[in-house]
C-alpha atoms as a PDB file:
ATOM      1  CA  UNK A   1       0.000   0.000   0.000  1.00  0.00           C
ATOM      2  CA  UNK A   2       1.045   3.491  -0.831  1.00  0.00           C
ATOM      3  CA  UNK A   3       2.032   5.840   2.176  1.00  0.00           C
ATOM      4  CA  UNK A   4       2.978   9.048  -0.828  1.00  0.00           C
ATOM      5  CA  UNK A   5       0.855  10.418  -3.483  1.00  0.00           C
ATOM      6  CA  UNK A   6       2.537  11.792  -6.082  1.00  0.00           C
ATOM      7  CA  UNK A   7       0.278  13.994  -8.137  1.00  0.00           C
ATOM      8  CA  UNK A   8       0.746  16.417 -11.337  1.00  0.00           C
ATOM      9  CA  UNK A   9      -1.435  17.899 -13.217  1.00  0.00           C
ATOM     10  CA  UNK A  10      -0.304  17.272 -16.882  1.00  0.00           C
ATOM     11  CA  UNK A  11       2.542  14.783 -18.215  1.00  0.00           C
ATOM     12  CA  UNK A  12       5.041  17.998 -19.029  1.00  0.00           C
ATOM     13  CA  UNK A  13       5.439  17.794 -15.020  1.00  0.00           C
ATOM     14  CA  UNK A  14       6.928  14.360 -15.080  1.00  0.00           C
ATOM     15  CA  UNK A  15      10.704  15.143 -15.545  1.00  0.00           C
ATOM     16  CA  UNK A  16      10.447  16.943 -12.614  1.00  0.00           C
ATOM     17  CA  UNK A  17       8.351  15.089 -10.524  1.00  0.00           C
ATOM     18  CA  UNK A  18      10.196  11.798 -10.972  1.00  0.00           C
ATOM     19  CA  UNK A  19      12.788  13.453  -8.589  1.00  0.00           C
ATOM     20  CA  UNK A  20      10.450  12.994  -5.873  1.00  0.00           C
ATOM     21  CA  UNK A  21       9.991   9.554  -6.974  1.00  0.00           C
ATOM     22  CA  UNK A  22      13.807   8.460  -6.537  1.00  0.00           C
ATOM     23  CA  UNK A  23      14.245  10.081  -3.356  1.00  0.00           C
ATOM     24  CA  UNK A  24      10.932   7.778  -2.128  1.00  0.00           C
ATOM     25  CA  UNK A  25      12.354   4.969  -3.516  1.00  0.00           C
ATOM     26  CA  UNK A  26      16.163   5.774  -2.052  1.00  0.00           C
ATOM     27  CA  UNK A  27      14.348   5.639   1.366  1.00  0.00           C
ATOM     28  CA  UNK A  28      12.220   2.793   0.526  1.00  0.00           C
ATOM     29  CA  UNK A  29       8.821   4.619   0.896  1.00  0.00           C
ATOM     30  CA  UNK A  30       5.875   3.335  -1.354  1.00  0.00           C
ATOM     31  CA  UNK A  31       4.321   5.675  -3.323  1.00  0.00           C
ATOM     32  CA  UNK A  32       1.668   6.190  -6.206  1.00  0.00           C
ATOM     33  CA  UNK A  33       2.168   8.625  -9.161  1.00  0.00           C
ATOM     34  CA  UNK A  34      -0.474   9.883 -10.876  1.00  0.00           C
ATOM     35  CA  UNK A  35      -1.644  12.709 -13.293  1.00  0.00           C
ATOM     36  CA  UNK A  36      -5.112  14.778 -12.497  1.00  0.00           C
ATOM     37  CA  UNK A  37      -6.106  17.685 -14.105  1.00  0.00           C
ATOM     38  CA  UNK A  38      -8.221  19.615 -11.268  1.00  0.00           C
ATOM     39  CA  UNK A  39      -9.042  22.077 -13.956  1.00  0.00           C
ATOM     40  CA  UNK A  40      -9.884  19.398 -16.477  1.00  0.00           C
ATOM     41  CA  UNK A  41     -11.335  16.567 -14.500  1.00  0.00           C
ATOM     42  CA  UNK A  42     -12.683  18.022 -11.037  1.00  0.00           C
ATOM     43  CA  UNK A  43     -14.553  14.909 -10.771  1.00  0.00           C
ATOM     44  CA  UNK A  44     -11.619  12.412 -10.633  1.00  0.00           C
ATOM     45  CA  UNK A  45      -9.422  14.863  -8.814  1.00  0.00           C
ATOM     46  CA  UNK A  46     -12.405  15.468  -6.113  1.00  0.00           C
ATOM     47  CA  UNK A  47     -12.262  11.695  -5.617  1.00  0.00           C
ATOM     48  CA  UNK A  48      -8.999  11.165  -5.713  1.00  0.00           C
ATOM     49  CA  UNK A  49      -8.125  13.829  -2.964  1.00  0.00           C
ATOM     50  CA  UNK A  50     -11.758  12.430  -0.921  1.00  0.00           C
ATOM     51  CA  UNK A  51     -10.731   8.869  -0.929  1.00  0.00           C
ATOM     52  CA  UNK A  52      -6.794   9.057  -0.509  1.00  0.00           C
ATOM     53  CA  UNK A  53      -6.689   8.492   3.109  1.00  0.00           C
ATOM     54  CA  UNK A  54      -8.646   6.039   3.300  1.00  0.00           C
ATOM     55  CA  UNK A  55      -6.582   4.329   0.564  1.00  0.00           C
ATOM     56  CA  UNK A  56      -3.392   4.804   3.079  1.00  0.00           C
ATOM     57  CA  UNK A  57      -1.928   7.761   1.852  1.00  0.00           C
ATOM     58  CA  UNK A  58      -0.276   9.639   4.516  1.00  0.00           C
ATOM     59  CA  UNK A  59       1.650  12.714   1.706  1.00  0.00           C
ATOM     60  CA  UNK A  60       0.194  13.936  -1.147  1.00  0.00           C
ATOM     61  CA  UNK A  61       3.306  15.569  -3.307  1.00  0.00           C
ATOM     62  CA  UNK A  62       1.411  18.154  -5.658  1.00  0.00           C
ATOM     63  CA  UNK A  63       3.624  19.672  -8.626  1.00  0.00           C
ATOM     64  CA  UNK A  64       1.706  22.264 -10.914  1.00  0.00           C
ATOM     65  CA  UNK A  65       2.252  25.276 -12.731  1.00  0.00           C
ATOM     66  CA  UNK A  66       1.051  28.214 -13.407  1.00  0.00           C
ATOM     67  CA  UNK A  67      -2.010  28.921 -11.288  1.00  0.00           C
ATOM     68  CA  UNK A  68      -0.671  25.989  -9.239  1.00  0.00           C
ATOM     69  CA  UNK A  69      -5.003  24.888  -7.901  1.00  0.00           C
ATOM     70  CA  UNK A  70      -3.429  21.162  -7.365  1.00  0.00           C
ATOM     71  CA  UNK A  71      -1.664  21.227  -4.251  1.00  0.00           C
ATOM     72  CA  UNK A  72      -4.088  23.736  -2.890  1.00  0.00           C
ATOM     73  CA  UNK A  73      -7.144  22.235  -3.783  1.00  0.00           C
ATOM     74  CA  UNK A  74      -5.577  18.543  -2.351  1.00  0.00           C
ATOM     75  CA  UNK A  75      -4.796  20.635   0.700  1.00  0.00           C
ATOM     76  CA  UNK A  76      -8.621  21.647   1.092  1.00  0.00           C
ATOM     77  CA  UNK A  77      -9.434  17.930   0.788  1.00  0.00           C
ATOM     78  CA  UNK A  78      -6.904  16.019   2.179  1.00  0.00           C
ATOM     79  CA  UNK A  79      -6.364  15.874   5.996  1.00  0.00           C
ATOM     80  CA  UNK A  80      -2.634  14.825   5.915  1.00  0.00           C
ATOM     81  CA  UNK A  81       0.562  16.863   4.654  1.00  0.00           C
ATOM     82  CA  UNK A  82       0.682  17.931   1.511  1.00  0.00           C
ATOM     83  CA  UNK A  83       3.681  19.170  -0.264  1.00  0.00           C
ATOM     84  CA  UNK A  84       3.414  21.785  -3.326  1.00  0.00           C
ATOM     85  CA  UNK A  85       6.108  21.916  -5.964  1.00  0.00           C
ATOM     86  CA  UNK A  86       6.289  25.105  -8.023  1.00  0.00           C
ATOM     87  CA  UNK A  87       6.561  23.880 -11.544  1.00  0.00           C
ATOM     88  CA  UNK A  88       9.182  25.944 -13.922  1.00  0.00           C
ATOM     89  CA  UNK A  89       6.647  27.675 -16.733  1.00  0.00           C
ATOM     90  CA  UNK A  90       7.770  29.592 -19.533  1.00  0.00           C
ATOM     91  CA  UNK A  91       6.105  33.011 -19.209  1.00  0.00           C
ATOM     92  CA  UNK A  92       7.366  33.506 -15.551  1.00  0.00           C
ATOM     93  CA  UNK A  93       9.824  30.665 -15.209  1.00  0.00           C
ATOM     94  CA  UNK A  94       7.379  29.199 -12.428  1.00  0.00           C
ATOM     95  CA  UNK A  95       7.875  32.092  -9.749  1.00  0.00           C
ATOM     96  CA  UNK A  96       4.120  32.006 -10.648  1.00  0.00           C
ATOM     97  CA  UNK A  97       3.460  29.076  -9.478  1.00  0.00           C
ATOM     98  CA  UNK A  98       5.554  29.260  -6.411  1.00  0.00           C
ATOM     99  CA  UNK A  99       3.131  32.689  -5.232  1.00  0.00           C
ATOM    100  CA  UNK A 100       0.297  30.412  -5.833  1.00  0.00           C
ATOM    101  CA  UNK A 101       1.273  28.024  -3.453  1.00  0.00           C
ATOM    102  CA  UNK A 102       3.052  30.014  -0.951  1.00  0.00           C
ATOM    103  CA  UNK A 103      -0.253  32.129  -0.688  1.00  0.00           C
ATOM    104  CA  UNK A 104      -2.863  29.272   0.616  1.00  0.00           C
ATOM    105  CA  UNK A 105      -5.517  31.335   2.860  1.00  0.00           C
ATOM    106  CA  UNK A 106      -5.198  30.528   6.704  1.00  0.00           C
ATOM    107  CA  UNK A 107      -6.169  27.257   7.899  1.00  0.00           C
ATOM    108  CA  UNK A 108      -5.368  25.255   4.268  1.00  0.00           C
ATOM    109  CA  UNK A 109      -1.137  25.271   4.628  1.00  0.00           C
ATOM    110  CA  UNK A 110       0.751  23.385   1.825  1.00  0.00           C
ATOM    111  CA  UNK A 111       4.657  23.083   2.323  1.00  0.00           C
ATOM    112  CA  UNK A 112       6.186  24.267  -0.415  1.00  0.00           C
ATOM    113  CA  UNK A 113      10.212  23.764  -1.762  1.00  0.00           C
ATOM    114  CA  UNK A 114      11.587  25.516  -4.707  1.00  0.00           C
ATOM    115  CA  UNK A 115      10.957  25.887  -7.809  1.00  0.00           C
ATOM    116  CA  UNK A 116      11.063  22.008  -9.593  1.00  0.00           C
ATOM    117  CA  UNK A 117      12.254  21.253  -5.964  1.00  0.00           C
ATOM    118  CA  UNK A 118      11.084  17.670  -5.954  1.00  0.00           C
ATOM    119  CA  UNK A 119      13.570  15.610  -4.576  1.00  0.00           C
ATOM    120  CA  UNK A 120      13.557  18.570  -2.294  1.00  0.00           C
ATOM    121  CA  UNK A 121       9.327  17.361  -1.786  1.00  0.00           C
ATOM    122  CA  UNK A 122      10.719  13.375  -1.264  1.00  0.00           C
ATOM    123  CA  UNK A 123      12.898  13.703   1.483  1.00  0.00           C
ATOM    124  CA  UNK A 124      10.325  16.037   3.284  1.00  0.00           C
ATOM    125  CA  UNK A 125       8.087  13.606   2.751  1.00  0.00           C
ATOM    126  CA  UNK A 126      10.326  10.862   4.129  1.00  0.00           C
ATOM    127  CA  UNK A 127      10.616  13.283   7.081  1.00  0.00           C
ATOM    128  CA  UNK A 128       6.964  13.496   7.871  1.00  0.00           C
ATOM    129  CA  UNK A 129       6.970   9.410   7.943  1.00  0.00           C
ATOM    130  CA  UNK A 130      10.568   9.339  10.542  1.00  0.00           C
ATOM    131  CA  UNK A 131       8.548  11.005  12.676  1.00  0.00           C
ATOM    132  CA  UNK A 132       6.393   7.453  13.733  1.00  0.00           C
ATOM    133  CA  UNK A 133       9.427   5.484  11.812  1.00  0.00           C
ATOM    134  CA  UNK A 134      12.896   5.137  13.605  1.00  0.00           C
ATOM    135  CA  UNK A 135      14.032   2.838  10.714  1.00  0.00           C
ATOM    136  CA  UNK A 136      12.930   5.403   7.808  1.00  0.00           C
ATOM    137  CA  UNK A 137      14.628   8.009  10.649  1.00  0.00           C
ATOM    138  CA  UNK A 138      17.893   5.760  10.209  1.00  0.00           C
ATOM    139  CA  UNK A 139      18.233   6.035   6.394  1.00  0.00           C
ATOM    140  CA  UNK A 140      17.535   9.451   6.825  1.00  0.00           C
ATOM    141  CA  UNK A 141      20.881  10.454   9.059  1.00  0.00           C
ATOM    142  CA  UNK A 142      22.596   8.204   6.972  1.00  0.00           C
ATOM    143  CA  UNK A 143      21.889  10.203   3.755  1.00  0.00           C
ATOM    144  CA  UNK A 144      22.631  13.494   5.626  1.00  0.00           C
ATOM    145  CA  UNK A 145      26.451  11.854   6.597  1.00  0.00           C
ATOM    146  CA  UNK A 146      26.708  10.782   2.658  1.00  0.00           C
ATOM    147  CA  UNK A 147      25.997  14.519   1.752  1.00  0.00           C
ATOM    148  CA  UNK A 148      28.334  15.426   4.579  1.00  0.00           C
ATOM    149  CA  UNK A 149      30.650  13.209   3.128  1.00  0.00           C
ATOM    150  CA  UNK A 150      30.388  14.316  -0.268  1.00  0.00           C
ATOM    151  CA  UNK A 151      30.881  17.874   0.191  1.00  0.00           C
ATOM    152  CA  UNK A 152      34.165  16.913   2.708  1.00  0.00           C
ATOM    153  CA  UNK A 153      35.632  15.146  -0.320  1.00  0.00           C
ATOM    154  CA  UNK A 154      35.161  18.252  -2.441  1.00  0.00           C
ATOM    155  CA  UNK A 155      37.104  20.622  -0.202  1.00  0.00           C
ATOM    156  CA  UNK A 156      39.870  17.722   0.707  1.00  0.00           C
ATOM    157  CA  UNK A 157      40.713  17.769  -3.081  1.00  0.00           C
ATOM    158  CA  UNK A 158      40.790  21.777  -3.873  1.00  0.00           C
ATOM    159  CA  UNK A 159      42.808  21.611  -0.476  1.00  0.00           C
ATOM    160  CA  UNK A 160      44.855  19.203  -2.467  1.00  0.00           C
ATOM    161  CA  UNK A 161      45.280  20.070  -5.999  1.00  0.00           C
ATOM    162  CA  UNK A 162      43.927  23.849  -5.416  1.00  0.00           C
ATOM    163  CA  UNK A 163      40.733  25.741  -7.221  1.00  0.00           C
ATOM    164  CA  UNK A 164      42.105  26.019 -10.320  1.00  0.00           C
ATOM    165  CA  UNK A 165      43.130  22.575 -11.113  1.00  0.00           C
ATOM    166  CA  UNK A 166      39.848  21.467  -9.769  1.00  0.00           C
ATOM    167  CA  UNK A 167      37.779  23.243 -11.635  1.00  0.00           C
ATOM    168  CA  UNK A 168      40.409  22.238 -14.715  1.00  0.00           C
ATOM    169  CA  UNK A 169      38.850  18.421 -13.957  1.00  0.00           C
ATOM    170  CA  UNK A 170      35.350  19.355 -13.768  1.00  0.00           C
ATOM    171  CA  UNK A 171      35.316  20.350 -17.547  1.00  0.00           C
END
């Protein structure tokens, strides 16, 4: 059974959204991905949002654009989390999206990360489950100490070899 929902509103959204995806699937979370117009198909998306709880959903990860109704209108439905991720659009570059979500009126919240933040989305999501999961909780600190780790091996080698000639093996 799913514990994630990942939702988008059109199939453009999917290179980005399949970010969330892998970070679920790094942690081992089970998910569902899905695409729902609101604007298009308000009667699947109404019963999507109405019966995802019961179907053992415990995040909905929202991605839209533009107007961004998605995560805000699974927000008004859902009980549980829900993350927004402001889709990149080409009028605005998605800082229109990102006021749409950042703006929900008081009492309907939606998280939101950056713009095409979704792996961003995944490992909040994996966060709201640690809190009832000491396991999930476990692979969580252990992905923080590989970024740690990462980021140490960086500066150990322009200690090394200096900035220049690092950036000379980067190209």
């Amino acid at each position: 059974m799913a514990q994630v929902s990942i939702v988008m509103g059109s199939d453009s959204d999917l290179p980005v959204m399949k970010k969330a995806a892998e970070m679920l699937e790094k942690f081992g979370i089970s998910y569902e991905m899905t695409i729902i117009s609101a604007h298009r198909m308000p009667d699947v998306f109404f019963d999507y949002a109405n019966t995802a709880k019961e179907r053992g959903i415990k995040v909905i990860i929202a991605g839209a654009g533009g107007a961004a109704h998605l995560p805000g209108m699974c927000a008004a439905i859902f009980p549980l989390p829900v993350i927004g991720i402001p889709i990149s659009t080409k009028n605005v570059g998605g800082v229109d999206s990102l006021y749409s979500i950042v703006q929900m009126p008081s009492g309907i919240p939606v998280a939101t990360v950056a713009i095409d933040g979704a792996a961003n989305a995944g490992i909040l999501a994996a966060k709201i489950l640690a809190v009832s999961d000491p396991s999930l909780l476990e692979k969580l600190e252990s992905y923080k100490e590989e970024l740690k780790s990462g980021v140490m091996a960086k500066k150990d080698k322009i200690e090394k070899i200096g900035y220049e000639a690092y950036l000379e093996s980067k190209k």
